[in-house]
N, C-alpha and C. Protein backbone atom coordinates (compact mmCIF):
# COMPACT_ATOMS: atom_id res chain seq x y z
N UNK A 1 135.09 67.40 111.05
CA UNK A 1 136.34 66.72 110.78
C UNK A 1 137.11 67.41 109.65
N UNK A 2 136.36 68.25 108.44
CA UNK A 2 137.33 68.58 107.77
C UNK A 2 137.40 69.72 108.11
N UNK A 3 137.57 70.94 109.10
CA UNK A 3 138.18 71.82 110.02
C UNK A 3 139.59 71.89 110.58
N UNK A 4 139.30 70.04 111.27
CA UNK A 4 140.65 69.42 111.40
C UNK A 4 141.55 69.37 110.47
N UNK A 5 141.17 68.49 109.40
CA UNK A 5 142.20 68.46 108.23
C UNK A 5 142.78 69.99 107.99
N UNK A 6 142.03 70.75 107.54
CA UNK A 6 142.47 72.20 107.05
C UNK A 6 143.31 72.50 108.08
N UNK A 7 143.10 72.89 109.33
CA UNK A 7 143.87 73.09 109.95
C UNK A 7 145.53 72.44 110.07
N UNK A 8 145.67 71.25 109.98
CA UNK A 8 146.62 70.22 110.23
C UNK A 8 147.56 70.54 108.96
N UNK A 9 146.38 71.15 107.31
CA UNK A 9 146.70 71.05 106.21
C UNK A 9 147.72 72.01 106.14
N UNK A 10 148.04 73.11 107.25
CA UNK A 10 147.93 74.79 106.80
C UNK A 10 149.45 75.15 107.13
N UNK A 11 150.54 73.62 107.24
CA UNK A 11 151.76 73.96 107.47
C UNK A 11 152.80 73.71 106.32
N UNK A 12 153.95 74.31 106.29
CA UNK A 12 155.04 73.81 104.79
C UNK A 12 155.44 72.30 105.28
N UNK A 13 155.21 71.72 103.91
CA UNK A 13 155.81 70.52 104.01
C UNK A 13 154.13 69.62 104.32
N UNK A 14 153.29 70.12 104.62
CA UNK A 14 151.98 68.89 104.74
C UNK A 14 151.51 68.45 103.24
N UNK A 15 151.35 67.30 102.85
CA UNK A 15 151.21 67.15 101.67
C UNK A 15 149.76 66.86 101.49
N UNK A 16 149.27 66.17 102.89
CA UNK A 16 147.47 65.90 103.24
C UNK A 16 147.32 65.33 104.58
N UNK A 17 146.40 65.27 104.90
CA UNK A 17 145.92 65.27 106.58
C UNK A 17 144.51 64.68 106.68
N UNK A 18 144.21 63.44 107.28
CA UNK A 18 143.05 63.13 107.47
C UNK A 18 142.93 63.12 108.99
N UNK A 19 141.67 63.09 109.20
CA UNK A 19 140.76 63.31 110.61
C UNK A 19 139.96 61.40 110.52
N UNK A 20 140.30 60.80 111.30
CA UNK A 20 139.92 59.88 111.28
C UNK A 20 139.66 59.08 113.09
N UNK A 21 138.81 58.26 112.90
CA UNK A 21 138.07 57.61 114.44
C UNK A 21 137.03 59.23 114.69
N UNK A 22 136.18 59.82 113.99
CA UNK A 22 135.34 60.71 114.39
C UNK A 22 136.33 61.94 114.83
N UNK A 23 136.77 62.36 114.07
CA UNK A 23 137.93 63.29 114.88
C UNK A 23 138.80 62.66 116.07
N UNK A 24 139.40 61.72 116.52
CA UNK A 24 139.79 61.37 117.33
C UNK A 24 141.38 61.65 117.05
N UNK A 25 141.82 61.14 115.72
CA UNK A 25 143.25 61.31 115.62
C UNK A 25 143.27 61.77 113.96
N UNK A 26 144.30 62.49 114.04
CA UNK A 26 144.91 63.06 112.47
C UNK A 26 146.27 62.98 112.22
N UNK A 27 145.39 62.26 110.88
CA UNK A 27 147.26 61.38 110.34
C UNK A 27 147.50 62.50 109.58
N UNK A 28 149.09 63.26 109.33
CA UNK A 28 149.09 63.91 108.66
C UNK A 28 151.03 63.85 108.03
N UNK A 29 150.45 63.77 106.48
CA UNK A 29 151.65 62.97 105.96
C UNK A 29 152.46 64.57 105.33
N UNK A 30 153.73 64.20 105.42
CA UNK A 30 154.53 65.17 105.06
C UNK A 30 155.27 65.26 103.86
N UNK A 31 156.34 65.40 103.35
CA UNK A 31 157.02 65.74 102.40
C UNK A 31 158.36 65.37 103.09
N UNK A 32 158.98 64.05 103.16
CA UNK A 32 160.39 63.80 103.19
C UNK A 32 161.58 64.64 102.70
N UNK A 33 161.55 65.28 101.53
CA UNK A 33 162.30 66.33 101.34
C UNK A 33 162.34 67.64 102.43
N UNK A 34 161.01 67.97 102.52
CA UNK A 34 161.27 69.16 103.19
C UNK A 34 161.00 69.69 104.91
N UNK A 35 160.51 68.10 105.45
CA UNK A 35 160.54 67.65 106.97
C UNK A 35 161.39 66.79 107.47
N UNK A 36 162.14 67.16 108.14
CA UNK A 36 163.17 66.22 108.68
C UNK A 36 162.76 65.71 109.93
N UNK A 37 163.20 64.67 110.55
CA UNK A 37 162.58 64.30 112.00
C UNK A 37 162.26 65.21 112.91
N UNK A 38 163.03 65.81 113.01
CA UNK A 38 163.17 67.10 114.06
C UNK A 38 162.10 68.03 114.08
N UNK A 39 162.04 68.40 112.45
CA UNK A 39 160.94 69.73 112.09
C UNK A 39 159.62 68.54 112.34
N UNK A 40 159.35 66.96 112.28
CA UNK A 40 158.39 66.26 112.09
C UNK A 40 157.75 66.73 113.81
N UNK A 41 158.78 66.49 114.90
CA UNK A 41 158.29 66.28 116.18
C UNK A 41 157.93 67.67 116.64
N UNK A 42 158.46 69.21 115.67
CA UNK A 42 158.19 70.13 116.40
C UNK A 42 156.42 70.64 115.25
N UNK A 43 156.38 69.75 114.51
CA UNK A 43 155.18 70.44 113.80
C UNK A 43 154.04 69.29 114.47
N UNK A 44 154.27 68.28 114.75
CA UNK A 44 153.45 67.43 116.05
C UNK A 44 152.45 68.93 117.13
N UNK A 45 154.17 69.24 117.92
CA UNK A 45 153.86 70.05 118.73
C UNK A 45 152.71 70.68 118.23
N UNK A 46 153.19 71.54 117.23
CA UNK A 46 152.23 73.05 116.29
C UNK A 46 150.73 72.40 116.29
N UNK A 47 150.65 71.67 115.48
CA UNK A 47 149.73 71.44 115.47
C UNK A 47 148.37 71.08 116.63
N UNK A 48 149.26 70.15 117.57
CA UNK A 48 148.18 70.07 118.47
C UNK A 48 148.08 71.21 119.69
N UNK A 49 149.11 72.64 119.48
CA UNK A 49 148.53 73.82 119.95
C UNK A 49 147.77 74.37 119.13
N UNK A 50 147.73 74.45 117.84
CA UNK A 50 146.47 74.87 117.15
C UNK A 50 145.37 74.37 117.48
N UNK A 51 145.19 73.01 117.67
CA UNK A 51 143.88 72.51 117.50
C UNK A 51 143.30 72.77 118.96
N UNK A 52 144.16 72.74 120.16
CA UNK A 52 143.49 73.26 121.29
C UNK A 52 143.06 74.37 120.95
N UNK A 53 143.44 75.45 120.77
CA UNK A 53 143.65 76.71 121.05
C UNK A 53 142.22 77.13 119.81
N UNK A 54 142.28 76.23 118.73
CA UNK A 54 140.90 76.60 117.92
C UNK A 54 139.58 76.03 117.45
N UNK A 55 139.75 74.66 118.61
CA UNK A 55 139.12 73.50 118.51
C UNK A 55 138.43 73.49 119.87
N UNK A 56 137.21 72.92 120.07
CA UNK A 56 136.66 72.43 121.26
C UNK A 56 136.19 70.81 121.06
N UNK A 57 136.67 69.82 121.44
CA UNK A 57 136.28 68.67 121.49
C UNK A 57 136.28 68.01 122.67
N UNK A 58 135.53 66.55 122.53
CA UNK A 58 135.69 65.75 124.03
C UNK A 58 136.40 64.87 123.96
N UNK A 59 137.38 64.84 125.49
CA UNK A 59 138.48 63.88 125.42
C UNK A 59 139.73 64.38 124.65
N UNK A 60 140.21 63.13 123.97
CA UNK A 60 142.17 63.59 123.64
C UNK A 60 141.96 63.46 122.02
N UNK A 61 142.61 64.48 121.17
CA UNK A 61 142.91 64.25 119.59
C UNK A 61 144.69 63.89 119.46
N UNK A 62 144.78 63.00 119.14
CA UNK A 62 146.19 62.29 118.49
C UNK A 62 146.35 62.68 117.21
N UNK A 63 148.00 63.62 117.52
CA UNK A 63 148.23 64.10 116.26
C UNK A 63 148.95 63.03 115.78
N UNK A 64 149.57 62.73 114.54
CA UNK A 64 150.46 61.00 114.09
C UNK A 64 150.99 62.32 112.64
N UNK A 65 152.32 62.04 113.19
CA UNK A 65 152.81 62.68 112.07
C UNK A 65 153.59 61.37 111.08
N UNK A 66 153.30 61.10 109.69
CA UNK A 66 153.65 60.32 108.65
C UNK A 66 154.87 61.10 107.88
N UNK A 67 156.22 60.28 108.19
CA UNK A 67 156.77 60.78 107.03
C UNK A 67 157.78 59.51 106.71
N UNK A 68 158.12 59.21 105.36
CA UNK A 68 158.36 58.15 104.84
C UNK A 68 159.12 58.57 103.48
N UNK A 69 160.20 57.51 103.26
CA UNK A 69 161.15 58.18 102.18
C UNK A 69 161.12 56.65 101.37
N UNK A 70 160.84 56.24 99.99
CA UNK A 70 161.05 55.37 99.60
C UNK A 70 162.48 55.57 98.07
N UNK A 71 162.57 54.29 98.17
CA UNK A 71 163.84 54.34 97.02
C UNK A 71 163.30 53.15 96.05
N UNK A 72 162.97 53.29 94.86
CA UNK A 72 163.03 51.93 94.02
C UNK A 72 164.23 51.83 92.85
N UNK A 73 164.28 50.98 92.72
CA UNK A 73 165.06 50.46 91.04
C UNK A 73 164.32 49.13 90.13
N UNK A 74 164.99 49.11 89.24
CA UNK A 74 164.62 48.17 88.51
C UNK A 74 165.32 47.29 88.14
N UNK A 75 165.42 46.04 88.26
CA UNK A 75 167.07 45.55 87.41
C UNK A 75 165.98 44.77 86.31
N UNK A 76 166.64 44.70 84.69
CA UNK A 76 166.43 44.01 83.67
C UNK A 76 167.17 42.50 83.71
């Protein structure tokens, strides 16, 4: 499982990547600044041609790409 992560880890903009359900799916959270939706759905893609292409497992791995922008304030 942490093969997976590294792998998932190894793009701009991944900030961390877990392998979770036994390798089944990898959440892998990004950097709101520097992934936009677009680059989110084409590094989806990337990734789960990497992991075929350098991975042998049984059954399906779900890539879940996380990206999330928060705003706070404070009022006194």
């Amino acid at each position: 499982m942490h093969h997976i992560e590294e792998l998932a880890a190894d793009y701009v903009g991944v900030k961390q990547a877990f392998a979770l359900q036994n390798g089944k799916e990898v959440r892998v959270l990004v950097d709101s600044g520097v992934v936009d939706d677009t680059y989110a759905e084409q590094l989806a893609d990337d990734i789960t041609t990497k992991l075929e292409q350098q991975l042998e497992y049984p059954g399906q791995l779900r890539v879940c790409i996380i990206r999330e922008m928060r705003a706070e304030s404070h009022a006194r």
